[in-house]
C-alpha atoms as a PDB file:
ATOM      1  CA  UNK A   1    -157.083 -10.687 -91.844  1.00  0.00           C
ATOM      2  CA  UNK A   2    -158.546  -8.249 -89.028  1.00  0.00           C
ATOM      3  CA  UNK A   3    -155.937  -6.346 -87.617  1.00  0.00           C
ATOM      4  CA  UNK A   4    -156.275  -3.736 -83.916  1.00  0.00           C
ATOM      5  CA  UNK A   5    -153.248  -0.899 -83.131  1.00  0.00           C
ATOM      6  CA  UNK A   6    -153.359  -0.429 -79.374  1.00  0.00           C
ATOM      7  CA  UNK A   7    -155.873   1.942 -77.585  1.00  0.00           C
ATOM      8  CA  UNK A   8    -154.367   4.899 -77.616  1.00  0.00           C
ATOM      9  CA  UNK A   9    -156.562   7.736 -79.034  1.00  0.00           C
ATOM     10  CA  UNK A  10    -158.503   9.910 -76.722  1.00  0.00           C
ATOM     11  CA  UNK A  11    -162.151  10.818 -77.347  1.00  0.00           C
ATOM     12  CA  UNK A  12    -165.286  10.713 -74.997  1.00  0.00           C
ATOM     13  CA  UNK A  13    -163.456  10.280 -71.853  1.00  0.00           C
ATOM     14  CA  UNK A  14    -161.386   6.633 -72.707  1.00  0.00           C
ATOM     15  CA  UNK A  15    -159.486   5.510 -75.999  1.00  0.00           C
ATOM     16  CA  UNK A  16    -159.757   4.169 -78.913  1.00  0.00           C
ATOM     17  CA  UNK A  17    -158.410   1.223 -80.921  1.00  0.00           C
ATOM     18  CA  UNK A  18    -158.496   1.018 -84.789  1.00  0.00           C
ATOM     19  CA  UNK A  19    -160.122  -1.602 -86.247  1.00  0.00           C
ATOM     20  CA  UNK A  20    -159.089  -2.693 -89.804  1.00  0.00           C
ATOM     21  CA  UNK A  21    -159.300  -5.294 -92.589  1.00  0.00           C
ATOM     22  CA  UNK A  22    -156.275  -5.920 -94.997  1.00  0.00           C
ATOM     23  CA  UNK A  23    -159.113  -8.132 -97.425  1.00  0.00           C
ATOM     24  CA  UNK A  24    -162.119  -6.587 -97.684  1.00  0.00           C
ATOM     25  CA  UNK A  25    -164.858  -3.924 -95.424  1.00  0.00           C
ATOM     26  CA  UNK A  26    -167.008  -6.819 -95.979  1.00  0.00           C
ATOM     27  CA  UNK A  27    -164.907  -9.398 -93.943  1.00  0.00           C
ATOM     28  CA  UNK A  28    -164.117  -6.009 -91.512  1.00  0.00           C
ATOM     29  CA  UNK A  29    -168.232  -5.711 -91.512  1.00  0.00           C
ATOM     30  CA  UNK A  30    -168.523  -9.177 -90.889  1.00  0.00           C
ATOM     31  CA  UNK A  31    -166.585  -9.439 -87.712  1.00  0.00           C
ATOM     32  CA  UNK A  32    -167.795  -6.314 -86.187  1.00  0.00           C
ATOM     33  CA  UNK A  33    -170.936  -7.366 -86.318  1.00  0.00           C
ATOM     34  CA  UNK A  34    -170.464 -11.324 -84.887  1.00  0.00           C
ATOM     35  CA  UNK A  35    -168.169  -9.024 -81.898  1.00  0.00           C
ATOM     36  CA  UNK A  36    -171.073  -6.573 -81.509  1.00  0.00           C
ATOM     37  CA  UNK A  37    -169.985  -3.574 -82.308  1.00  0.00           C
ATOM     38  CA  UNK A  38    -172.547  -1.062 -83.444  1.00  0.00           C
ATOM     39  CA  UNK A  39    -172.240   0.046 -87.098  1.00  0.00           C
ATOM     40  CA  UNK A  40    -172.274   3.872 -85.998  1.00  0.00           C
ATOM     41  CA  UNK A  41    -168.716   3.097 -84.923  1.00  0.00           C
ATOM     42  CA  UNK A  42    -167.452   2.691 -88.036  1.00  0.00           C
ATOM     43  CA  UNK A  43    -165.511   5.757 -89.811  1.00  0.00           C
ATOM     44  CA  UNK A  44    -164.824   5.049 -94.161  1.00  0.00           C
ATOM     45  CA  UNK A  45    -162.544   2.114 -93.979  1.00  0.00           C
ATOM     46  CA  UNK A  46    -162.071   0.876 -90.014  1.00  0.00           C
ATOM     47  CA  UNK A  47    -164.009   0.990 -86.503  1.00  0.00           C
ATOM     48  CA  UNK A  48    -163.174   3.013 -83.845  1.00  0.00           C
ATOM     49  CA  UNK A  49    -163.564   0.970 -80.112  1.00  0.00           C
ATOM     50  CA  UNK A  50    -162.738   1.943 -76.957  1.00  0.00           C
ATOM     51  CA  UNK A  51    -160.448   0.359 -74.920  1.00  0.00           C
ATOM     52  CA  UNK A  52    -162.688  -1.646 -72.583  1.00  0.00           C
ATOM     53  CA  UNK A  53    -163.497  -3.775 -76.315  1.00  0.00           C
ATOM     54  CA  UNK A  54    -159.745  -3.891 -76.897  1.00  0.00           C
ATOM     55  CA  UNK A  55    -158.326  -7.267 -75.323  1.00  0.00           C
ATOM     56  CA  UNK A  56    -161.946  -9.076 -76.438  1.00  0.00           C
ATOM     57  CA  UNK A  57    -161.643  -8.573 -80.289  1.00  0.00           C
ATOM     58  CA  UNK A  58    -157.778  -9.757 -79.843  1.00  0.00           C
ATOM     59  CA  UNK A  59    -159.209 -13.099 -78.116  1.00  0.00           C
ATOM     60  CA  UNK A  60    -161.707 -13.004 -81.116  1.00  0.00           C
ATOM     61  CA  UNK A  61    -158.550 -13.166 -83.645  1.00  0.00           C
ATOM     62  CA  UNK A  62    -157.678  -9.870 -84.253  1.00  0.00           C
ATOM     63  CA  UNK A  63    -154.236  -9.490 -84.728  1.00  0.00           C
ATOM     64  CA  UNK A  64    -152.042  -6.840 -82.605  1.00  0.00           C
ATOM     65  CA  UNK A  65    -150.319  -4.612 -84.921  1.00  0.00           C
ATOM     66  CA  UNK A  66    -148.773  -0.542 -83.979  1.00  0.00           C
ATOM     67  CA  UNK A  67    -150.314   1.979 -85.613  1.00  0.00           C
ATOM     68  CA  UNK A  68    -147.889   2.987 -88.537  1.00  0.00           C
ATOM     69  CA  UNK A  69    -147.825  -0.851 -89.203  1.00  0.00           C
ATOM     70  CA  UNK A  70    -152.108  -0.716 -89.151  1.00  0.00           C
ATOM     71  CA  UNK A  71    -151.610   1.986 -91.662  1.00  0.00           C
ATOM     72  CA  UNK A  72    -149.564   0.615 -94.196  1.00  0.00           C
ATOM     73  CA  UNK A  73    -151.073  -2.230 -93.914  1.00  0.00           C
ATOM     74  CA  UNK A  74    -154.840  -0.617 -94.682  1.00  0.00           C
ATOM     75  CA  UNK A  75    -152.845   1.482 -97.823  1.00  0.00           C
ATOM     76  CA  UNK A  76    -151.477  -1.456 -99.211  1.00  0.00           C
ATOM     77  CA  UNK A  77    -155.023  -3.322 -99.015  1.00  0.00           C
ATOM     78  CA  UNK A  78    -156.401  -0.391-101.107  1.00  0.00           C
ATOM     79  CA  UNK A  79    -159.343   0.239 -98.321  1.00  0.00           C
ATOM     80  CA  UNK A  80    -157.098   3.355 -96.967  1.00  0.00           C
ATOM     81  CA  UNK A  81    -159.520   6.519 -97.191  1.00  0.00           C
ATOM     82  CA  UNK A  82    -157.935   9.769 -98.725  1.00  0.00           C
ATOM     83  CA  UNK A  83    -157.984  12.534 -95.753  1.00  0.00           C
ATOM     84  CA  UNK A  84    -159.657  15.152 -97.879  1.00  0.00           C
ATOM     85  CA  UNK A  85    -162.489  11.817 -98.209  1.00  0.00           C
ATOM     86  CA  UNK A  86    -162.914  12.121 -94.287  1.00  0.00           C
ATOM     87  CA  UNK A  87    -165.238  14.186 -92.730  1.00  0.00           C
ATOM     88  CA  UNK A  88    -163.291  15.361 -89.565  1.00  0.00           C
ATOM     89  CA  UNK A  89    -160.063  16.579 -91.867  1.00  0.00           C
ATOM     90  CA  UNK A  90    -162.298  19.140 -93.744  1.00  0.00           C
ATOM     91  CA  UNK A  91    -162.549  21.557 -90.913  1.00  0.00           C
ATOM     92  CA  UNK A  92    -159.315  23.513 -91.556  1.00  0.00           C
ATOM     93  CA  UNK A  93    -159.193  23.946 -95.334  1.00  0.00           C
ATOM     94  CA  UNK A  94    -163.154  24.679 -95.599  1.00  0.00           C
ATOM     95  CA  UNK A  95    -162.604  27.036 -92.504  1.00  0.00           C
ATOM     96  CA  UNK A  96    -160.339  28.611 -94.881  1.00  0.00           C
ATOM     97  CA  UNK A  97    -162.455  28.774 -97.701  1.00  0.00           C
ATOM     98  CA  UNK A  98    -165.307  30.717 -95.836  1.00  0.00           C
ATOM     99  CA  UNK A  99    -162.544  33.212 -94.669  1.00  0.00           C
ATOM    100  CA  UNK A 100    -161.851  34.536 -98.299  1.00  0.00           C
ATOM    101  CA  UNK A 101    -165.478  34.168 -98.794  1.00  0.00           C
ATOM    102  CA  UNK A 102    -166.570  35.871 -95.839  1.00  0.00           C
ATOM    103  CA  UNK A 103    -163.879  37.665 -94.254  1.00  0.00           C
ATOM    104  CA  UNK A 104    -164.160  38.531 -90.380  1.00  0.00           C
ATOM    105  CA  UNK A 105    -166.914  36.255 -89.458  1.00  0.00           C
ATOM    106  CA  UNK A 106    -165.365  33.027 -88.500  1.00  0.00           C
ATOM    107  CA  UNK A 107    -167.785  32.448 -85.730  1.00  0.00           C
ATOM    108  CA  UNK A 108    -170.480  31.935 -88.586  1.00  0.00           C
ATOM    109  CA  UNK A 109    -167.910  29.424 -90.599  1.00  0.00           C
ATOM    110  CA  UNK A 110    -167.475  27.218 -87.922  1.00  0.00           C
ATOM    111  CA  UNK A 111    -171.027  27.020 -86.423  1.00  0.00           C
ATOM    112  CA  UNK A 112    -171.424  25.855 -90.073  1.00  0.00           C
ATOM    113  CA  UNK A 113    -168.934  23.637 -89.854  1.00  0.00           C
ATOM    114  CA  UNK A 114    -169.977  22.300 -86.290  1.00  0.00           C
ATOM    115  CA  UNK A 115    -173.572  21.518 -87.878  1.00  0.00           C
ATOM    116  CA  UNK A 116    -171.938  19.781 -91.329  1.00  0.00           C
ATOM    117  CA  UNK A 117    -170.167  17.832 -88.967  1.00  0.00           C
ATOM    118  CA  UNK A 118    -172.809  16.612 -87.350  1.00  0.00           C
ATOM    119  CA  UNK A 119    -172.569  12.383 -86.143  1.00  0.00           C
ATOM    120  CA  UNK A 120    -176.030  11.756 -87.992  1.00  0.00           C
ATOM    121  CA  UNK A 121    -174.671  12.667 -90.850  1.00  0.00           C
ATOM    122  CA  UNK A 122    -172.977  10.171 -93.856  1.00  0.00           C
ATOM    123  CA  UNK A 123    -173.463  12.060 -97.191  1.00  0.00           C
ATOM    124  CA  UNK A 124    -174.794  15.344 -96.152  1.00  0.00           C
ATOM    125  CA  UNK A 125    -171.162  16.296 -94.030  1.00  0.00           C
ATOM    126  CA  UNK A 126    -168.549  18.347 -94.850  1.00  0.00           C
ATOM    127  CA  UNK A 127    -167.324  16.196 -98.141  1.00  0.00           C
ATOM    128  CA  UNK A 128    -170.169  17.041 -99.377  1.00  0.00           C
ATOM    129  CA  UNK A 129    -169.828  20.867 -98.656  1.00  0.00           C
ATOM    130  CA  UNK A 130    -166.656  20.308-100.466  1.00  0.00           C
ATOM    131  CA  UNK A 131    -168.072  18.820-103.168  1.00  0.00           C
ATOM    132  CA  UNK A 132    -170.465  21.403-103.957  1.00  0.00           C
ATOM    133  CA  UNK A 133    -168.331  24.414-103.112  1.00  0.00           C
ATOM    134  CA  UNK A 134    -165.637  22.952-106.267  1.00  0.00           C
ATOM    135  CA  UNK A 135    -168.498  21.934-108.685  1.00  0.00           C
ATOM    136  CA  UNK A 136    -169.482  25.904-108.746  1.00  0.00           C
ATOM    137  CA  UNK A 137    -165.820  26.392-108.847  1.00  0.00           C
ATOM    138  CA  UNK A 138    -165.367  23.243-111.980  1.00  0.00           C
ATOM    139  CA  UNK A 139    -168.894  25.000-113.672  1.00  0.00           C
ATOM    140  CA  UNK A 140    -167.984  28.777-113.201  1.00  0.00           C
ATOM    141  CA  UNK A 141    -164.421  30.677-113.067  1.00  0.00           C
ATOM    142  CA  UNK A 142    -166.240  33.944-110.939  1.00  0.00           C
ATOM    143  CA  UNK A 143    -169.421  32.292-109.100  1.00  0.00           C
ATOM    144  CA  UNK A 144    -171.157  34.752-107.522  1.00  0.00           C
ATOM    145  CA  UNK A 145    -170.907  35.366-103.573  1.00  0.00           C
ATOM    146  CA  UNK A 146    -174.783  34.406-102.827  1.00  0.00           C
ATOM    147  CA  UNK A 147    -173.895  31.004-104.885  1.00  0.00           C
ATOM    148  CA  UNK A 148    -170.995  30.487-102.703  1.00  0.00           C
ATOM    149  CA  UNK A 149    -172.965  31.401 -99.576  1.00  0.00           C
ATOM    150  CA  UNK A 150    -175.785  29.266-100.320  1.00  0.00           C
ATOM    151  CA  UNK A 151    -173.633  26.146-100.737  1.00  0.00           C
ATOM    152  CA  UNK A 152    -172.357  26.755 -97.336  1.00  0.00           C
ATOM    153  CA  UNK A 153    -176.104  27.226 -95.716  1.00  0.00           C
ATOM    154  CA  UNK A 154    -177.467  24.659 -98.421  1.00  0.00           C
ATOM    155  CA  UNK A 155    -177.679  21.820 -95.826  1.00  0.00           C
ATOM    156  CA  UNK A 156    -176.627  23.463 -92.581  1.00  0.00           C
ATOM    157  CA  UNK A 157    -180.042  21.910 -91.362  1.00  0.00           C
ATOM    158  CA  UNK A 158    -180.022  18.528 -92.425  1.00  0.00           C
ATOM    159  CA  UNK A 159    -182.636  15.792 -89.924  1.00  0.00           C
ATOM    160  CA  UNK A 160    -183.663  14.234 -93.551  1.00  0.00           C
ATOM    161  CA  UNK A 161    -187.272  15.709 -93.757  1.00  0.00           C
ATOM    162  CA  UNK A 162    -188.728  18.300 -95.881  1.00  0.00           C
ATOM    163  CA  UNK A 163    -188.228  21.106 -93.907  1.00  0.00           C
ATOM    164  CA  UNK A 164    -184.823  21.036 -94.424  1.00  0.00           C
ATOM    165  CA  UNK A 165    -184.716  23.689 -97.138  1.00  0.00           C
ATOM    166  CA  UNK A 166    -186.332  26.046 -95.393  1.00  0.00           C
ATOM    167  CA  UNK A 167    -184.814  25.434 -91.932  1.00  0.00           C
ATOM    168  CA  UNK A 168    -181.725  26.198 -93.728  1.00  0.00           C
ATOM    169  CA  UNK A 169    -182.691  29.116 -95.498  1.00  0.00           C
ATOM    170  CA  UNK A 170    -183.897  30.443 -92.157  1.00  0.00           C
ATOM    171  CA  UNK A 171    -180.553  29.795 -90.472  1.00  0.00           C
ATOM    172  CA  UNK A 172    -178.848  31.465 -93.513  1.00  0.00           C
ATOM    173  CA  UNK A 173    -181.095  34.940 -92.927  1.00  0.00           C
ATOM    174  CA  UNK A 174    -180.029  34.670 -88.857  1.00  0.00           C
ATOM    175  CA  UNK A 175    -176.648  34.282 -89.209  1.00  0.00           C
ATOM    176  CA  UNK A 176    -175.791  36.415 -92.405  1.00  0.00           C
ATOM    177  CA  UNK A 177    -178.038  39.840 -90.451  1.00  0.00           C
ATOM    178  CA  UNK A 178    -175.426  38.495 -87.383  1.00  0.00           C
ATOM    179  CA  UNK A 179    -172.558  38.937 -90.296  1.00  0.00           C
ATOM    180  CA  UNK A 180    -173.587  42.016 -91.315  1.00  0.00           C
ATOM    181  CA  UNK A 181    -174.637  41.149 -94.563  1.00  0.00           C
ATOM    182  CA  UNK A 182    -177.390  43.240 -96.772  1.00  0.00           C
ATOM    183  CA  UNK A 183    -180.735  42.575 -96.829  1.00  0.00           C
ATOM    184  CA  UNK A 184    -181.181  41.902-100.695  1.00  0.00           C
ATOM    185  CA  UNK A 185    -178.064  39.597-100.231  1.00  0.00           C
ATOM    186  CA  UNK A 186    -179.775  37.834 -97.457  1.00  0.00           C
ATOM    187  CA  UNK A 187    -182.804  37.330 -99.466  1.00  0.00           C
ATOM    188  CA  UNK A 188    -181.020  35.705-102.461  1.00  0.00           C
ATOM    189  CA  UNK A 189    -179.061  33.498-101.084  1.00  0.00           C
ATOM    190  CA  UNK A 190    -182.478  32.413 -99.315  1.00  0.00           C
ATOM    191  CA  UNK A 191    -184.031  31.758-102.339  1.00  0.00           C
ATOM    192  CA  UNK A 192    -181.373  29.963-103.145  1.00  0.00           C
ATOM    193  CA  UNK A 193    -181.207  27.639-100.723  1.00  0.00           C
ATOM    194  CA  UNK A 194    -184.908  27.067-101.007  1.00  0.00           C
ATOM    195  CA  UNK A 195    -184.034  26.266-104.719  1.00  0.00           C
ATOM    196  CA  UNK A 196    -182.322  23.126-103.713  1.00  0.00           C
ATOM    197  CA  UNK A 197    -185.611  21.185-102.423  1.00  0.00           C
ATOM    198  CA  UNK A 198    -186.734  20.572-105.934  1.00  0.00           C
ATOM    199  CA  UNK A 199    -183.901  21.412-108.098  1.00  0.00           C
ATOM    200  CA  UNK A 200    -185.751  23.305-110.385  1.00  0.00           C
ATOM    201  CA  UNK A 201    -184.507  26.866-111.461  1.00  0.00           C
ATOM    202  CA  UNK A 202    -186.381  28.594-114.173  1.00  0.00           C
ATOM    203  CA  UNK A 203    -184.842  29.712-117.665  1.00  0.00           C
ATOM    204  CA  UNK A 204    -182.682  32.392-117.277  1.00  0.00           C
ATOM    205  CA  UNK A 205    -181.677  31.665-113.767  1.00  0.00           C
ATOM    206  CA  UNK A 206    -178.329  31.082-114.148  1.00  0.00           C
ATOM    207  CA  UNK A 207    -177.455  31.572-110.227  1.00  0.00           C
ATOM    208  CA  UNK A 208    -180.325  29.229-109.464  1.00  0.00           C
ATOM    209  CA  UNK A 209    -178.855  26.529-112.097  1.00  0.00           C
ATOM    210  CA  UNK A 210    -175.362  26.983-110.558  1.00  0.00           C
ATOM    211  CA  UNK A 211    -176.217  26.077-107.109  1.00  0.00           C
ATOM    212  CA  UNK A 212    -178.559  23.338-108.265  1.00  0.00           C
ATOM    213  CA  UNK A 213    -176.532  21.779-110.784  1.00  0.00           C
ATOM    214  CA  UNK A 214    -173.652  21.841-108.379  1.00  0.00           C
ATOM    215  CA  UNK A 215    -175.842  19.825-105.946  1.00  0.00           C
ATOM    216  CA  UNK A 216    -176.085  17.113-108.202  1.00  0.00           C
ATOM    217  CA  UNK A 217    -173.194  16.605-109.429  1.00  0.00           C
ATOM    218  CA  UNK A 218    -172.570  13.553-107.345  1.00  0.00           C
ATOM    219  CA  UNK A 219    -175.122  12.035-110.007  1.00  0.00           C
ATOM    220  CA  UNK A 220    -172.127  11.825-112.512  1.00  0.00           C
ATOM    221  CA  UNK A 221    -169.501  10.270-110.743  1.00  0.00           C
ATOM    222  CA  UNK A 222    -168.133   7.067-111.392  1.00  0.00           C
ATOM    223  CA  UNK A 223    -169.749   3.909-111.148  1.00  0.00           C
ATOM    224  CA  UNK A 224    -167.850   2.835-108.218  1.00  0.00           C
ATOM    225  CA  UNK A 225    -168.325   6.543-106.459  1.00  0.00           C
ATOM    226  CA  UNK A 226    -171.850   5.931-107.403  1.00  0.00           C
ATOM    227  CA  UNK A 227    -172.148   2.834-105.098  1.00  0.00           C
ATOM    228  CA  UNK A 228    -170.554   4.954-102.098  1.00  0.00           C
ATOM    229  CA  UNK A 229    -172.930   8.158-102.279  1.00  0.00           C
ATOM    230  CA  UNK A 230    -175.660   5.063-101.841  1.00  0.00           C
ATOM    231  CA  UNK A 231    -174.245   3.806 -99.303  1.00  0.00           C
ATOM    232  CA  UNK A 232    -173.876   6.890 -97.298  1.00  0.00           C
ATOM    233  CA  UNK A 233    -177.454   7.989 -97.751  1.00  0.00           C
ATOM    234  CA  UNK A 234    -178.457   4.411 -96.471  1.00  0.00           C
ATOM    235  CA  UNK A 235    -176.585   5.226 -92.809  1.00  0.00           C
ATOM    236  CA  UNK A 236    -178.866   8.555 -92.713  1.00  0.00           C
ATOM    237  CA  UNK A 237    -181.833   6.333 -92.427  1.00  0.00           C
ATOM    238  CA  UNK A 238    -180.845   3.521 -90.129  1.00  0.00           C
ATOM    239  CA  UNK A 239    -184.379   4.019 -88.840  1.00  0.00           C
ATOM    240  CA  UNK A 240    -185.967   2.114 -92.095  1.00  0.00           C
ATOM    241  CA  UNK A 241    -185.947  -1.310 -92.969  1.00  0.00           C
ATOM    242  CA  UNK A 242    -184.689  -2.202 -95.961  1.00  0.00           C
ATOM    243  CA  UNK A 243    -187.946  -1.832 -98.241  1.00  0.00           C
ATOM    244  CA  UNK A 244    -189.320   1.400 -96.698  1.00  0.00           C
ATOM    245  CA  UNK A 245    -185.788   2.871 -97.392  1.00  0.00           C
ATOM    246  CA  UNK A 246    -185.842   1.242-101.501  1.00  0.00           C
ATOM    247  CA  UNK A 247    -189.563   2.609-101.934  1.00  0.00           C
ATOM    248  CA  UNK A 248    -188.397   6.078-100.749  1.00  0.00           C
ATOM    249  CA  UNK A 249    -185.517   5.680-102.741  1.00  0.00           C
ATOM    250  CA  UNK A 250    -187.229   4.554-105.656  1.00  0.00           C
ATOM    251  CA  UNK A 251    -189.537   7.756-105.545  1.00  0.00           C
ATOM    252  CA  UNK A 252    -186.431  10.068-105.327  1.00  0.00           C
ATOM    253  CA  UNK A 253    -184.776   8.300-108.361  1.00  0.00           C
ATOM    254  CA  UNK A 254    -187.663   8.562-110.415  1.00  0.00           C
ATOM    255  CA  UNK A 255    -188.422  12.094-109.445  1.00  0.00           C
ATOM    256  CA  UNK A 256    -184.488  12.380-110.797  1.00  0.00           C
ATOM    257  CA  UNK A 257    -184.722  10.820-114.104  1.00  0.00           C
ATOM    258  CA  UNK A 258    -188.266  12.924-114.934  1.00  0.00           C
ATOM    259  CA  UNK A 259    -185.956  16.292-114.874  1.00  0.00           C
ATOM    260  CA  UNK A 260    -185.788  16.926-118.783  1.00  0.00           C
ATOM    261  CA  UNK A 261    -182.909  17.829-118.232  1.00  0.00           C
ATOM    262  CA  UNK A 262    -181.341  16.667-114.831  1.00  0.00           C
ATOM    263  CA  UNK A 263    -178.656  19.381-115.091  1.00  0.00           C
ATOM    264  CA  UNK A 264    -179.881  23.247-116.530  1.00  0.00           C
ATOM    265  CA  UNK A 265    -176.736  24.966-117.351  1.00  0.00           C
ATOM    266  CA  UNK A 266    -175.277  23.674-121.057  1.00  0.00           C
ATOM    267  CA  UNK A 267    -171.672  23.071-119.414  1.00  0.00           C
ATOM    268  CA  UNK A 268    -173.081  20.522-116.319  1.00  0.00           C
ATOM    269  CA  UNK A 269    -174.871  18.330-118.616  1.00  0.00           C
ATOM    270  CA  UNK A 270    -171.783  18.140-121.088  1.00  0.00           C
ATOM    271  CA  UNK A 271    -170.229  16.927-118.074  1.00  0.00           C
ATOM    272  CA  UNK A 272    -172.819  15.020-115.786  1.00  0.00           C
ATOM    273  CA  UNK A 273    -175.539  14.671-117.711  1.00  0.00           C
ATOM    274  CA  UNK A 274    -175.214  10.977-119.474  1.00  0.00           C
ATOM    275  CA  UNK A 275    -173.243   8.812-116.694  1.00  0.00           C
ATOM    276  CA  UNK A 276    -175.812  10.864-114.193  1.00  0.00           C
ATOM    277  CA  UNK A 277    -178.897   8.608-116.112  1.00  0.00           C
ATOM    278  CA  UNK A 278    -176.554   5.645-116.595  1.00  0.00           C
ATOM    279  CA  UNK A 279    -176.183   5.958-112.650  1.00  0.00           C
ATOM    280  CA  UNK A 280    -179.792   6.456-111.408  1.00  0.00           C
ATOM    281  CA  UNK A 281    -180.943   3.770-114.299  1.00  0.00           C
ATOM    282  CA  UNK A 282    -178.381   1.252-112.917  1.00  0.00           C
ATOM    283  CA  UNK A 283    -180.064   1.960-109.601  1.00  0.00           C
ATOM    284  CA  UNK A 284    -183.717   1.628-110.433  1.00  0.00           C
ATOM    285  CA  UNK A 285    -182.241  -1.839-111.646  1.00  0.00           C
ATOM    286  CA  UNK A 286    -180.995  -2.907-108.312  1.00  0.00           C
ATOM    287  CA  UNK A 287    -182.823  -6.015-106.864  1.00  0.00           C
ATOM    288  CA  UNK A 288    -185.674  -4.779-104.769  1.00  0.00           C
ATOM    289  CA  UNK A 289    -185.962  -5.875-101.040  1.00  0.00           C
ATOM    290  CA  UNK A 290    -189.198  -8.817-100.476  1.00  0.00           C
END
């Protein structure tokens, strides 16, 4: 069943309705799509629409519900998103991070946070900040400031092209000199941004391998988690059809798998290492678009 709670969020000068399933995000997909609403508008487990779309998708069969009924009823489904899963609740709590990590510069956290927030983004937001900042926190007990630092600036550019690295690693020397920060701890954490194009550190770089390892860990997640990381790096390319996106795909996966081993540092592959294959092997094995 589709359910709507009335329009009563503000954003972008109207409000918003929620749009939900109780079933499935394939039956909510489904009906978004035959009412025309654009895939961008959908946020992790319902659609945001403005008002003016409001008494059209009840004529369509959605069912009028309040909000705290919506809610329970999207928890009790199972579909309910965790907040610390949603990009837009990160903002606080990573804000808070970069103040321990860089005290007195919060003007430099949240233009970071402004740019991991960006709406292009899917994987490459502010879970995945997250994500990386407590894999160097899972993988070492005192990681070094310039591995901290270069998680933050890691992906601060992100358009999905391969100057991505090194737009970030520029942005990292601007805004750390604006921060006050030394020049030899400017220069590492640009190299180690730069590290994450290839993933590559050599022996004996065990800041490099940090960073890097941390970066992958989404590898060796669940199954299930597995299939969502896809899915979010398929809405950062809604410009390519289907096969363009599985060639480029393809390429990246294999690329993946030829790193002997995918993860440097001895405690990252006891951890990631084997369901990190299992996961990109399962993927090569996916059905390939005609």
């Amino acid at each position: 069943m589709i359910y709507i709670d009335p329009p009563r969020w503000p954003a972008h000068g109207t409000v918003f309705s929620h749009l939900v399933s109780d079933t499935s995000l394939a039956e909510l997909h489904g009906f978004a799509s035959a009412a025309g609403i654009s895939t961008r508008a959908f946020d992790l487990d319902h659609y945001d629409v403005p008002q003016h779309r409001y008494r059209g998708l009840v004529a369509r069969g959605a069912v009028e519900v309040d909000g705290g009924t919506l809610v329970r009823l999207l928890i009790r489904s199972g579909l309910r998103i965790k907040a610390r899963e949603r990009n837009s609740s990160l903002v606080h709590p990573l804000l808070a991070r970069w103040d321990v990590l860089a005290p007195g510069t919060r003007g430099v956290g949240a233009e970071l946070l402004n740019r991991w927030g960006e709406p292009h983004r899917r994987y490459h937001d502010r879970r995945h900040l997250l994500a990386v900042l407590e894999a160097v926190e899972q993988l070492s007990a005192e990681p070094p400031r310039t591995v901290l630092l270069a998680a933050w600036f890691h992906d601060a550019v992100y358009r999905g092209t391969a100057d991505d690295e090194e737009d970030s690693a520029s942005l990292a020397g601007t805004l750390l000199a604006e921060a006050g920060r030394s020049g030899q701890e400017i220069r590492e954490v640009q190299r180690l941004v730069r590290l994450t194009a290839g993933h590559r550190p050599e022996p004996g770089d065990a800041s490099g391998a940090l960073l890097c390892d941390a970066d992958l860990s989404v590898l060796g997640r669940s199954p299930q988690a597995y299939k969502r990381y896809l899915a979010d790096v398929r809405r950062e390319y809604p410009h390519l059809d289907d096969a363009a996106f599985a060639a480029g795909r393809r390429r990246v996966v294999t690329g993946l798998l030829n790193l002997d081993p995918i993860f440097s540092a001895p405690g990252a592959r006891a951890r990631w290492e084997e369901p990190a294959r299992s996961n990109l092997m399962s993927e090569l094995e996916l059905p390939q678009p005609a």
